[in-house]
Protein backbone atom coordinates (compact mmCIF):
# COMPACT_ATOMS: atom_id res chain seq x y z
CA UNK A 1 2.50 -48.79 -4.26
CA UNK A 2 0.63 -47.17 -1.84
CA UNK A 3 -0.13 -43.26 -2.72
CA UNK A 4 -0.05 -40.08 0.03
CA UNK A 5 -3.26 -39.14 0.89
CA UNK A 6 -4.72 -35.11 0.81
CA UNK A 7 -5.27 -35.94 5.02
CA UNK A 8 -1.39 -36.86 5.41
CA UNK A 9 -0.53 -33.74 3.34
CA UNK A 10 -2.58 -31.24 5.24
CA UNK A 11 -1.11 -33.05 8.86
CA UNK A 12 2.52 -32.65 7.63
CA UNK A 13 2.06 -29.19 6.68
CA UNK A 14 0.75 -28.11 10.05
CA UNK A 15 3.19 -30.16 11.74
CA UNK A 16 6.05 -28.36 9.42
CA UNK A 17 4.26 -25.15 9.95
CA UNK A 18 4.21 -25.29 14.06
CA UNK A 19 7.47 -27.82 14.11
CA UNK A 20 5.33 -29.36 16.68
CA UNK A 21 3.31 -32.22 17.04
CA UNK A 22 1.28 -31.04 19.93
CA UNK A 23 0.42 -27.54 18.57
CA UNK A 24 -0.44 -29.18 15.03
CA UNK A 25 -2.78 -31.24 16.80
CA UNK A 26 -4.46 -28.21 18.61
CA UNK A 27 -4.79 -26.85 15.09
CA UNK A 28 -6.08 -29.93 13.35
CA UNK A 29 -8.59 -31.14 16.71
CA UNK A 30 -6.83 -34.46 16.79
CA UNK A 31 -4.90 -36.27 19.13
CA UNK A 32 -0.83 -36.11 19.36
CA UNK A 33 -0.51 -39.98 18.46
CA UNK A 34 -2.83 -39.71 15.65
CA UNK A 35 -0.62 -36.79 14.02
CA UNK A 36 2.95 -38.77 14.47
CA UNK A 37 0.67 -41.84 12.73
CA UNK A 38 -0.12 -39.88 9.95
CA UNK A 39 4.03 -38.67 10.02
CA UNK A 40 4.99 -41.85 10.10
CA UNK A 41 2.85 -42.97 7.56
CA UNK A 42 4.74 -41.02 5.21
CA UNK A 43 7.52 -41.77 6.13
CA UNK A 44 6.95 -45.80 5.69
CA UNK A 45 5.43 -44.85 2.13
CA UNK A 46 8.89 -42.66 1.31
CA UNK A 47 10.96 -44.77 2.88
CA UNK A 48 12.74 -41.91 4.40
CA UNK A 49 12.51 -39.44 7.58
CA UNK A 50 10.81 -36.62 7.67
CA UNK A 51 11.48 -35.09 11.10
CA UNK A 52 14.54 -35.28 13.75
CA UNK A 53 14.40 -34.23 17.21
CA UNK A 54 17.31 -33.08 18.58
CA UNK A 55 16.77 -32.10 22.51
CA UNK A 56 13.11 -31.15 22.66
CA UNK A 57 12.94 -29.68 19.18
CA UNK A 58 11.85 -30.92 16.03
CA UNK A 59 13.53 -29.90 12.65
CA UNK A 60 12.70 -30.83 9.16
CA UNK A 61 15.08 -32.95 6.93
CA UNK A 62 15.63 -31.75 3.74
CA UNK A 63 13.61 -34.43 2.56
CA UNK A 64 10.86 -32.66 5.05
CA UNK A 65 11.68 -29.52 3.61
CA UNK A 66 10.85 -30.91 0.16
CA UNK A 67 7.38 -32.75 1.26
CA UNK A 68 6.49 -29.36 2.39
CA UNK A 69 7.19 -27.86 -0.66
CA UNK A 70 4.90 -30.17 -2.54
CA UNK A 71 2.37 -29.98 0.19
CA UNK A 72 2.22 -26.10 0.03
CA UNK A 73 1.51 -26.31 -3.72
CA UNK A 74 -0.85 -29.40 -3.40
CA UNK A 75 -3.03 -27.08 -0.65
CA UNK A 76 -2.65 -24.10 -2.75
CA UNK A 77 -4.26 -25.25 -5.58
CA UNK A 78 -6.69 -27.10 -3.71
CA UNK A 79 -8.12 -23.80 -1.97
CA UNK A 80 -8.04 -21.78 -5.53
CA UNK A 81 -10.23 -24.93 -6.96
CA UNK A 82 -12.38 -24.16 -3.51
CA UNK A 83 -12.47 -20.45 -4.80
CA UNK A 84 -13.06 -20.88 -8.23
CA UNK A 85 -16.31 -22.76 -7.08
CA UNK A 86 -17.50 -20.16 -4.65
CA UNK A 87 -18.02 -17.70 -7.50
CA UNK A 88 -21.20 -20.34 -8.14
CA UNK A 89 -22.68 -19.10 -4.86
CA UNK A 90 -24.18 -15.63 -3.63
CA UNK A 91 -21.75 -12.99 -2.51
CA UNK A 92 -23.92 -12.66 0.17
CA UNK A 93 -23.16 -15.82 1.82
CA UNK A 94 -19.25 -15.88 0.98
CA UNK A 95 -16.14 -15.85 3.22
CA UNK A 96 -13.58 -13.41 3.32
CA UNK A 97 -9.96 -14.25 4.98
CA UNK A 98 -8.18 -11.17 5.15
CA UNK A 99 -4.97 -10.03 7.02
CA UNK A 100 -3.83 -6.45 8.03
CA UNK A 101 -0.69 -5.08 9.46
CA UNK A 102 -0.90 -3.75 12.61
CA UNK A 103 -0.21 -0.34 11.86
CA UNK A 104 -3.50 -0.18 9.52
CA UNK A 105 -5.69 -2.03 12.05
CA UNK A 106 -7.98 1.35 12.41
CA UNK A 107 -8.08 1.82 8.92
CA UNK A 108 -8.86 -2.09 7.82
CA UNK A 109 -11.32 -2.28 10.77
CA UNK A 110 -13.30 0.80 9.65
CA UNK A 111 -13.60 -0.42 5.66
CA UNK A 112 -14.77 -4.08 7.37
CA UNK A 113 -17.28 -2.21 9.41
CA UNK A 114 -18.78 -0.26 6.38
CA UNK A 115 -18.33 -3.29 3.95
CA UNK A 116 -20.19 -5.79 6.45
CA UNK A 117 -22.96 -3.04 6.51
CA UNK A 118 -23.57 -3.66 2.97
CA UNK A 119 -23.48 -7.40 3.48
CA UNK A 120 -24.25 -8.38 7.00
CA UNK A 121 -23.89 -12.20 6.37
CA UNK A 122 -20.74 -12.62 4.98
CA UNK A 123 -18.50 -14.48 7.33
CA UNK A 124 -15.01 -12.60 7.96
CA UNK A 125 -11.53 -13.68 9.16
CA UNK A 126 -9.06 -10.52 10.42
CA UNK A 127 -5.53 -11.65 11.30
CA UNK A 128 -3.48 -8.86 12.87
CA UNK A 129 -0.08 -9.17 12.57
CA UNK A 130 3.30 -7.66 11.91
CA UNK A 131 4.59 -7.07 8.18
CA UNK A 132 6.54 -10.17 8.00
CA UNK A 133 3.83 -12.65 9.01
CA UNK A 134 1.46 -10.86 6.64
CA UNK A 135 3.61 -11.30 3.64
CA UNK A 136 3.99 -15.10 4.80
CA UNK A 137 0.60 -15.74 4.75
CA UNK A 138 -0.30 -13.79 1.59
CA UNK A 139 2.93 -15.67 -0.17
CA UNK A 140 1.42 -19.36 1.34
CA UNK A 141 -1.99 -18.47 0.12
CA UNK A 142 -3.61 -18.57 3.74
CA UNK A 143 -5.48 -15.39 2.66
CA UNK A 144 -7.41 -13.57 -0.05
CA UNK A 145 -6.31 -10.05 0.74
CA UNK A 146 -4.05 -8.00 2.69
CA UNK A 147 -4.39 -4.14 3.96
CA UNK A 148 -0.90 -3.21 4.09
CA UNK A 149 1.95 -0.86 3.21
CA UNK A 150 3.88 -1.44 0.45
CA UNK A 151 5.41 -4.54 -0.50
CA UNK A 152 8.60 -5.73 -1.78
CA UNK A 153 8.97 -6.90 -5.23
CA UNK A 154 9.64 -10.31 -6.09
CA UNK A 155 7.24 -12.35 -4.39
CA UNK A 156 4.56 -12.61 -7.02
CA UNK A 157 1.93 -10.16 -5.17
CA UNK A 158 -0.21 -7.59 -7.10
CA UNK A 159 -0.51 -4.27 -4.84
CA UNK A 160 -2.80 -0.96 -5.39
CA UNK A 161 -2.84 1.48 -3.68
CA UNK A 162 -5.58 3.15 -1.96
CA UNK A 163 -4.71 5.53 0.46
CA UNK A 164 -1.96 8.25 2.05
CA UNK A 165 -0.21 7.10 5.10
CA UNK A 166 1.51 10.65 6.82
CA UNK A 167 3.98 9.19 9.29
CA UNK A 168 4.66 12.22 11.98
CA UNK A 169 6.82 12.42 14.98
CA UNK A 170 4.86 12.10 18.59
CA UNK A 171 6.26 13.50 21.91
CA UNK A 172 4.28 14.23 25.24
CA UNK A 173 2.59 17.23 25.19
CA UNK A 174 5.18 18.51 28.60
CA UNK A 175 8.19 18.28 25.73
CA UNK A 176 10.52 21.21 24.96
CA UNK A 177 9.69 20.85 21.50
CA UNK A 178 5.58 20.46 21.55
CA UNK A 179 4.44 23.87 20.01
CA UNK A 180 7.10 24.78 18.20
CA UNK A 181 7.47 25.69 14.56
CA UNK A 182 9.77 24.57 12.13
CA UNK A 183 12.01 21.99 14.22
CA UNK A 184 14.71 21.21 11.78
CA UNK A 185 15.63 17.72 11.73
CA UNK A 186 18.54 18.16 12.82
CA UNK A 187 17.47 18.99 16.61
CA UNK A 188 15.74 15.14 16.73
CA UNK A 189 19.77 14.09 16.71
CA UNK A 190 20.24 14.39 20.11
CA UNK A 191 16.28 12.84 21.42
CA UNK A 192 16.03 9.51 21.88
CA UNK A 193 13.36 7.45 19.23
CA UNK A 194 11.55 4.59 20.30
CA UNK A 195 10.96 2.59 17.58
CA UNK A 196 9.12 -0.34 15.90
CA UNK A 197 10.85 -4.00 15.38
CA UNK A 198 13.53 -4.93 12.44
CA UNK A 199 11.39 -5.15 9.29
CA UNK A 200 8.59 -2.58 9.94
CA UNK A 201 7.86 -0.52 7.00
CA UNK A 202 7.45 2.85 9.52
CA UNK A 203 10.96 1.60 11.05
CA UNK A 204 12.22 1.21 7.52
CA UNK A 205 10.17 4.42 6.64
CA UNK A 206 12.06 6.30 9.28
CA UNK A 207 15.72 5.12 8.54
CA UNK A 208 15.77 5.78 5.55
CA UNK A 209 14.53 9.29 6.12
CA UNK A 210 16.93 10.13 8.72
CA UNK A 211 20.05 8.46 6.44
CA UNK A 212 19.01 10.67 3.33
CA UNK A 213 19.86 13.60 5.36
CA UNK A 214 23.36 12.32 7.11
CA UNK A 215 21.51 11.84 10.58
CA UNK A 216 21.96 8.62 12.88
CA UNK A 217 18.97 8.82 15.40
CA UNK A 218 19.54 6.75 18.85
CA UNK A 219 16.86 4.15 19.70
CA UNK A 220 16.69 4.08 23.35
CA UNK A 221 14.28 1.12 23.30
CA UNK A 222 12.91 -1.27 20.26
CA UNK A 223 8.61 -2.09 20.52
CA UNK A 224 6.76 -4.84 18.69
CA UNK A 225 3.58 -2.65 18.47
CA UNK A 226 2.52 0.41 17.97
CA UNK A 227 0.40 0.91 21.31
CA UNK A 228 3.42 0.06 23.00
CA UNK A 229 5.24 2.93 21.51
CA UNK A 230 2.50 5.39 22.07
CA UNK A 231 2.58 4.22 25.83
CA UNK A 232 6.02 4.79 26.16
CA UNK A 233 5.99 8.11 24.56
CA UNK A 234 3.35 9.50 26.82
CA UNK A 235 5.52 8.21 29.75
CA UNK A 236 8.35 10.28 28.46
CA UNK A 237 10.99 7.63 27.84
CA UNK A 238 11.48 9.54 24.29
CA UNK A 239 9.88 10.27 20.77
CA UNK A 240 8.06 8.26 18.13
CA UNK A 241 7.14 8.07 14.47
CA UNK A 242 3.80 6.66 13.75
CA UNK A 243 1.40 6.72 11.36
CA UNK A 244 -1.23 9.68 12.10
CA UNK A 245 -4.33 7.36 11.84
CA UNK A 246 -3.17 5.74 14.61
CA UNK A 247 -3.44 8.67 17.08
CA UNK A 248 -6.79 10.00 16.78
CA UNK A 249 -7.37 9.08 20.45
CA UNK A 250 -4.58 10.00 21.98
CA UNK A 251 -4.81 13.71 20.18
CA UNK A 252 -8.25 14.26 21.25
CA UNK A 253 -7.48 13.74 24.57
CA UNK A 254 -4.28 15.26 24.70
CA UNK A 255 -2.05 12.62 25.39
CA UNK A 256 0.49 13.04 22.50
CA UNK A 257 1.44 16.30 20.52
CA UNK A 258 2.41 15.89 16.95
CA UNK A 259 5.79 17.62 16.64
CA UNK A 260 6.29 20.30 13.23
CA UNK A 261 9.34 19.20 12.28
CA UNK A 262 10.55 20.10 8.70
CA UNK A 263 10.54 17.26 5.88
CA UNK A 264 7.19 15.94 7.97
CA UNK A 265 4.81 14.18 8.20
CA UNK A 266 7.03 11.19 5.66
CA UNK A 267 4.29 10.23 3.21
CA UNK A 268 3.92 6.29 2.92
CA UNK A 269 0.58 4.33 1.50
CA UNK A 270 -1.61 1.97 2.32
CA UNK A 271 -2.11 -1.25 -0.50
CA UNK A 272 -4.54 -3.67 -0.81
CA UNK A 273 -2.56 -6.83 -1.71
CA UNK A 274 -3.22 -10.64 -2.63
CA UNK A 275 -1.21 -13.14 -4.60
CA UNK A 276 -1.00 -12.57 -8.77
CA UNK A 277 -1.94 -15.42 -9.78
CA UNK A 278 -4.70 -15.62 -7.22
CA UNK A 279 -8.23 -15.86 -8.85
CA UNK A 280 -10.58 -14.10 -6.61
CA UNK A 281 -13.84 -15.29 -4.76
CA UNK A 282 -16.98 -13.10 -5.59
CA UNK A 283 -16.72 -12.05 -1.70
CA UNK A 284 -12.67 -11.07 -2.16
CA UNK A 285 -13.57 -9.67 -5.72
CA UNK A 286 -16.12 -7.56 -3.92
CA UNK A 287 -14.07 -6.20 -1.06
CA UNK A 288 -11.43 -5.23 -3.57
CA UNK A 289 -13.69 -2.99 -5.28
CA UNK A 290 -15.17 -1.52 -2.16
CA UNK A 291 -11.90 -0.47 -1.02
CA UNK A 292 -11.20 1.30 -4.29
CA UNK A 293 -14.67 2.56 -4.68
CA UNK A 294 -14.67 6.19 -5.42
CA UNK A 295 -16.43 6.56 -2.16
CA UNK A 296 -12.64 6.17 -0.37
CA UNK A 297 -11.03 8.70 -2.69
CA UNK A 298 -11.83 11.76 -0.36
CA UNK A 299 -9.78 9.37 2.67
CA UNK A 300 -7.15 8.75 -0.18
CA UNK A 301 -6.33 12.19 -1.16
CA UNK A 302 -6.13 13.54 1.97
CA UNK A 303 -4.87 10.63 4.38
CA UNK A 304 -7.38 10.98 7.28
CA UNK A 305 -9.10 8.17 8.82
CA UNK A 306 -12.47 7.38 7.49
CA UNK A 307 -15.73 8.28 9.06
């Protein structure tokens, strides 16, 4: 009986991944036809269908859905045999593949900056990206670490926490409300919020907030990203809750006014994050312990960006 090869695996998974023959090719630098070969392949060893294409979309059959279950775990432990054996070579010469939301993207890119410093040569991958795809990749074991806020329980991830996350309400500095002291919460009622997608911690972060106190904000508009917000806000088409790290800029220059409203700033934290069961490379291992060096403690205890 003919066995699946390692190839055919990692070609299924993209083309799972993508549901796409074209894009997993892109990914993989092969041809179209020689991805459906590989498919088929399979599917002459199985004897049964992987795909169906119904209009000009592929789906998975459940017996797809179970080859990529099986190819996941194949992969998985493939790349933490990979790792295991790149704690036999020089931290100096390692790779790092680490993720960040988008929310701590001036925060992760600062630590990178300071840990490349003290080792120029290592070789590193960012991926910025919203909460959910983060959690995706650090659940598929695409990555070694993730900068992040927290995360939810039950999907076998190890979190610590490093830092203080103040979340504070922006308006343009022409609003009624810029300058004032003591804004009770219950004045935001009647503003309009614009706010961050379905499943953003800071949206989450916010709700829940607002709900503990018996207050229903109204969203006049929903954002993928938090530039997007702060552009919006400065244009006047209504308030925002961000994370303070993220406006350094735009207070310097006077842009944005942070607003003093009681119960503020809402205090989340930032996590570094990888899988449990993950065994870390000497390069991941390293980064780890950088971020919770006690040379991050002052930026910890008092929430400010570093430098």
């Amino acid at each position: 009986m003919r066995r699946l090869t390692l190839r055919q695996f990692r070609v299924f998974g993209a083309v799972a991944r993508h549901l796409s023959f074209s894009r997993a090719a892109e990914e993989l630098h092969l041809s179209q036809p020689a991805v459906s070969m590989q498919v088929r392949g399979i599917e002459t060893i199985l004897g049964i269908r992987l795909t169906e294409q119904l209009g000009k979309k592929i789906f998975l059959t459940e017996a797809g859905r179970e080859v990529l279950h099986a190819s996941q775990a194949i992969t998985a432990r493939l790349d933490d045999l990979q790792a295991n054996l790149a704690q036999l070579q020089s931290i100096d010469s390692g790779q790092l593949k680490l993720a960040a939301t988008s929310t701590v993207n001036v925060v992760a890119t600062d630590i990178l900056a300071r840990f490349r410093g003290r080792y120029p040569e290592v070789s590193v991958h960012l991926d910025v990206s919203n909460r959910a795809a983060v959690l995706d990749q650090l659940v598929g074991n695409r990555i070694d670490l993730a900068i992040m806020g927290q995360v939810p329980d039950g999907l076998g991830l190890e979190a610590t926490r490093f830092m203080d996350n103040p979340l504070v309400v922006i308006a343009p500095p022409g609003h009624p409300l810029a300058g004032q002291k003591h804004i009770s919460v219950e004045s935001l009622a009647a503003e309009s919020f614009l706010v961050r997608e379905a499943g953003s911690g800071t949206r989450g972060a916010m709700e829940r907030f607002f709900a503990a106190r018996g207050l229903e904000i109204r969203s006049s508009m929903e954002m993928s990203s938090n530039e997007a917000i702060k552009q919006a806000v400065q244009a006047g088409l209504g308030l925002g809750i961000l994370s303070l790290q993220t406006l350094e800029m735009e207070l310097a220059l006077k842009r944005l006014a942070v607003l003093e409203v009681e119960g503020f700033p809402i205090m989340r934290h930032w996590y570094i994050v990888h899988r449990a069961d993950k065994r870390l490379s000497p390069v991941a291992q390293a980064f780890k312990e950088f971020v919770l060096a006690p040379a991050l403690a002052e930026g910890a205890a008092t929430g400010k960006p570093f430098g």
